[in-house]
Protein backbone atom coordinates (compact mmCIF):
# COMPACT_ATOMS: atom_id res chain seq x y z
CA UNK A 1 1.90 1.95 21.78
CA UNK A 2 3.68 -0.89 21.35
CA UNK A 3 1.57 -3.32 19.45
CA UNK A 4 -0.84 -3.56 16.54
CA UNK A 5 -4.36 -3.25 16.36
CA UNK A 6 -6.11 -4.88 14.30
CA UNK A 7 -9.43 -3.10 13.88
CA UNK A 8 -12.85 -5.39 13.60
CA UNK A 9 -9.81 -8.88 14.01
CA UNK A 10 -8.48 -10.85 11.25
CA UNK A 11 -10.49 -11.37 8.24
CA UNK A 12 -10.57 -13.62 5.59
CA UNK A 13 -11.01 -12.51 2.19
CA UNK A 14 -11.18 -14.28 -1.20
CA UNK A 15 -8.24 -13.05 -3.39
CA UNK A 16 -7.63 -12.65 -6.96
CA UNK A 17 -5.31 -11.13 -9.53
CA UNK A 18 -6.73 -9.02 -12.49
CA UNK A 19 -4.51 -8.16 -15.37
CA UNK A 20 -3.41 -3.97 -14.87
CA UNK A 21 -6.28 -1.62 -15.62
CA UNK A 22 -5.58 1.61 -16.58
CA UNK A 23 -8.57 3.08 -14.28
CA UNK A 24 -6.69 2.23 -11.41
CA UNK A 25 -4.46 5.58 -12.36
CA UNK A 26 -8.05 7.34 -12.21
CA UNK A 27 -9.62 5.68 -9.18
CA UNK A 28 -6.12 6.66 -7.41
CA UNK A 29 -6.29 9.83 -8.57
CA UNK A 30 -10.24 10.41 -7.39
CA UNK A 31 -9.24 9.38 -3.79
CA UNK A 32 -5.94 11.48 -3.62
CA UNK A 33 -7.99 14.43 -4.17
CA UNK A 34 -10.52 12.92 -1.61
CA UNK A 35 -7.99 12.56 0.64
CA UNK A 36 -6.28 15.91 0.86
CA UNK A 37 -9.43 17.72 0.25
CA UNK A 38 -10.03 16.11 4.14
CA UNK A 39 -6.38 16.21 5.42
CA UNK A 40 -5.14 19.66 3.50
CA UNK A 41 -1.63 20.73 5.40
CA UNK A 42 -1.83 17.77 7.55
CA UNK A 43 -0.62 15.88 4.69
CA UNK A 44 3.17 15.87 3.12
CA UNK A 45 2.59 14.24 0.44
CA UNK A 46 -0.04 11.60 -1.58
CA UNK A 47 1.35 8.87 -3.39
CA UNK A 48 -0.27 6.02 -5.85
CA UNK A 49 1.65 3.03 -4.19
CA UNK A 50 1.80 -0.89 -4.66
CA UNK A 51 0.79 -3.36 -7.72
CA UNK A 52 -1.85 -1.01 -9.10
CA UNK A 53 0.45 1.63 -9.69
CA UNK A 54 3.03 -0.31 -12.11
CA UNK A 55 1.72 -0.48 -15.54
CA UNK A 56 2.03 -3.81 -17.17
CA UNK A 57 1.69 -5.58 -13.86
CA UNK A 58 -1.82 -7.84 -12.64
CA UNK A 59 -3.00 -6.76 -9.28
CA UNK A 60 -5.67 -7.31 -6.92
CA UNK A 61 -8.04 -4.69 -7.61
CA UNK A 62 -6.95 -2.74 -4.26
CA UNK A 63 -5.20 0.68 -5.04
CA UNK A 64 -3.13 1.23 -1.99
CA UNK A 65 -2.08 5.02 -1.43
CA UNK A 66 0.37 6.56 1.00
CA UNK A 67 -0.05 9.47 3.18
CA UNK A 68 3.20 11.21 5.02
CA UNK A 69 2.13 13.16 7.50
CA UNK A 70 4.38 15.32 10.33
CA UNK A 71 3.97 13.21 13.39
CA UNK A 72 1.83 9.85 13.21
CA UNK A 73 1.17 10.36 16.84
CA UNK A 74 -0.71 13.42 16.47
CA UNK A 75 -3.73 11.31 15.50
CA UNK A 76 -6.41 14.40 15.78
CA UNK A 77 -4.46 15.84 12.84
CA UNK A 78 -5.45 13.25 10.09
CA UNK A 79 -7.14 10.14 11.73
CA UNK A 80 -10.70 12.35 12.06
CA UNK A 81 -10.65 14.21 8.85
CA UNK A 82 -10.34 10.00 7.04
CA UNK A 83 -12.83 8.39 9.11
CA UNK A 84 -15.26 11.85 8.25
CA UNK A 85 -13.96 11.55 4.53
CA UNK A 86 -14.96 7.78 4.78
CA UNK A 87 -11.96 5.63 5.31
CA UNK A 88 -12.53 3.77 8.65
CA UNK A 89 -9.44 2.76 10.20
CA UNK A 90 -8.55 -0.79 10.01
CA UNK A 91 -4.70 -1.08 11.52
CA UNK A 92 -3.03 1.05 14.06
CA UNK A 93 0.55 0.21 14.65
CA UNK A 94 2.81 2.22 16.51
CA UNK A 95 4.78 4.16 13.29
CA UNK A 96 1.95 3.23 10.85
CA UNK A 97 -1.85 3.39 10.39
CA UNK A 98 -4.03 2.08 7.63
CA UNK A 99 -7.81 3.46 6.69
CA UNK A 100 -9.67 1.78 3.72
CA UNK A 101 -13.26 2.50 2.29
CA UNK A 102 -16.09 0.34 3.14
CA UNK A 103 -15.27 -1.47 0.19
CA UNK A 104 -11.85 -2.75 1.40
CA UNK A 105 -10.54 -1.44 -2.54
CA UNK A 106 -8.55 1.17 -1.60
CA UNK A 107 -6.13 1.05 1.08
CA UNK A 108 -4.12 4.17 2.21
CA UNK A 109 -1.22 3.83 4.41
CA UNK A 110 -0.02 6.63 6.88
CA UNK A 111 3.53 6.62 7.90
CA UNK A 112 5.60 9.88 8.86
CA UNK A 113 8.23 10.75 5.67
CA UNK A 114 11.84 9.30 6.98
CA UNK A 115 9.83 6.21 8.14
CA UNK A 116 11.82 2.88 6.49
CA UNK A 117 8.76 2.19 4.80
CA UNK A 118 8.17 5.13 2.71
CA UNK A 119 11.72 4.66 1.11
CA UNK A 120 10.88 0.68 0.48
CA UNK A 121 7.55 1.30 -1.24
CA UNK A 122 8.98 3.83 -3.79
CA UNK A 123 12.06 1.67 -4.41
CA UNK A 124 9.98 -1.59 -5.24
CA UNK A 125 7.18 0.60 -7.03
CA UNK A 126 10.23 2.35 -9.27
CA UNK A 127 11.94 -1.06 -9.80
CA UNK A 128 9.03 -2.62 -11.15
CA UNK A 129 8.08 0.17 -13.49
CA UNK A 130 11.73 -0.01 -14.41
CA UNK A 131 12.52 -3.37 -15.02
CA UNK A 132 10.36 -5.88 -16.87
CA UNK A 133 12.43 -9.37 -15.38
CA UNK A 134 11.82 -8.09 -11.99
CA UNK A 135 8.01 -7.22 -12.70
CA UNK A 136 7.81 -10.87 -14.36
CA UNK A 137 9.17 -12.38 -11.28
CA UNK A 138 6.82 -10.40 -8.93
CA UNK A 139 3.61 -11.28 -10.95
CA UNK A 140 4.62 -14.80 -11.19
CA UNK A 141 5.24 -14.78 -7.72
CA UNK A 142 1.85 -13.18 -7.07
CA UNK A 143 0.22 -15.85 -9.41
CA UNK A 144 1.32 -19.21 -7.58
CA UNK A 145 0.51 -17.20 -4.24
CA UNK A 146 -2.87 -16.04 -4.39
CA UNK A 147 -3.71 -19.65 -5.71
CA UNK A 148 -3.49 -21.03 -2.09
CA UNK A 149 -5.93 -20.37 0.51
CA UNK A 150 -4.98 -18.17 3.08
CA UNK A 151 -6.21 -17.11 6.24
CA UNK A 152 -6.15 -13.61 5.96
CA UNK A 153 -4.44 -10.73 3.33
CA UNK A 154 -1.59 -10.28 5.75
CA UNK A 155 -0.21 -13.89 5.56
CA UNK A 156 -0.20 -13.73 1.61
CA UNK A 157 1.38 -10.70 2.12
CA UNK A 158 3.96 -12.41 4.05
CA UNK A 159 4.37 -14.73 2.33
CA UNK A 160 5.67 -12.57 -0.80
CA UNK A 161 8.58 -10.79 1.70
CA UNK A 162 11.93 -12.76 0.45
CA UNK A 163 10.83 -11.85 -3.42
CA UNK A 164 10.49 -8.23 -2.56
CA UNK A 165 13.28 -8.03 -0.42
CA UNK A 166 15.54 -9.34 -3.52
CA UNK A 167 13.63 -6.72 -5.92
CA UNK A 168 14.48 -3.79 -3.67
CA UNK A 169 17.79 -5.09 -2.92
CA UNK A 170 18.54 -5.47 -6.72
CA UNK A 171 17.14 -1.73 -6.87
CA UNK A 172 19.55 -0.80 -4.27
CA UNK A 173 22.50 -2.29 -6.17
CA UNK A 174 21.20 -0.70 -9.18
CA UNK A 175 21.15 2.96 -7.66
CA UNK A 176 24.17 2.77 -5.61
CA UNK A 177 26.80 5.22 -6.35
């Protein structure tokens, strides 16, 4: 597979920042158990990823969660058990796959562990639970952003990549020997 899919096309979706909620830590925690209740060995490891998981930080309301598991290719292993646990999948890529409930509020992300990916999302997540100038500069970033109109999540997304790249770039500095 060498392109994505983009499961029911692109969407367009109002978007908002709420200041951090505390229940996001307990709505995370609800679907983690969800989730390896329906994956069990199949997964590595569960982790509370993106803006909801920094304390201190305003989000939109979407708790995104990672999933490692062995070999993304191996599809039967975890893809079933999500969809049957009620995530319907919404992006297949060739090293990644994303599921999300009905809702479109919880988003969970399936790489394989020494994926690139896995390594970036814990080193922004850590840096911005770490350093308040960095968090400042990511919310403020977030603010003036989700103020435009966009035509789908993935171009706001987008359009935040050269402020994260600098965080996790900082956080590399910062944890280099």
């Amino acid at each position: 597979m060498t392109e994505t899919e983009l499961v029911g096309g692109v969407e367009k979706r109002e978007l908002a920042l709420a200041d951090h909620d505390p229940g996001w830590a307990d709505r995370y925690a609800d679907h983690a158990a969800r989730i390896s209740t329906a994956l069990g060995d199949a997964a590595v490891d569960i982790a509370h990823i993106g803006s909801t998981s920094v304390p201190g930080l305003a989000a939109k309301p979407i708790i995104d969660i990672l999933v490692t598991v062995p070999d993304i290719t191996a599809e039967e292993d975890y893809l079933g058990p999500l969809i049957e646990a009620g995530y319907p999948l919404r992006v297949r890529e060739p090293e990644h796959r994303m599921v999300r409930t009905p809702g479109r509020d919880v988003h969970v992300h399936i790489y394989e562990p020494d994926h690139p990916a896995v390594t970036d999302y814990f080193l922004l997540r850590d840096r911005l639970r770490a350093d308040a100038e960095d968090r400042a500069l990511y919310e403020a970033t977030k603010r003036e952003l989700i103020a435009r109109d966009w035509p789908d999540m993935n171009a706001y997304a987008d359009a935040k990549t050269e402020v994260i790249e600098a965080i996790k770039g900082r956080a590399r500095a910062a944890n280099a020997p």
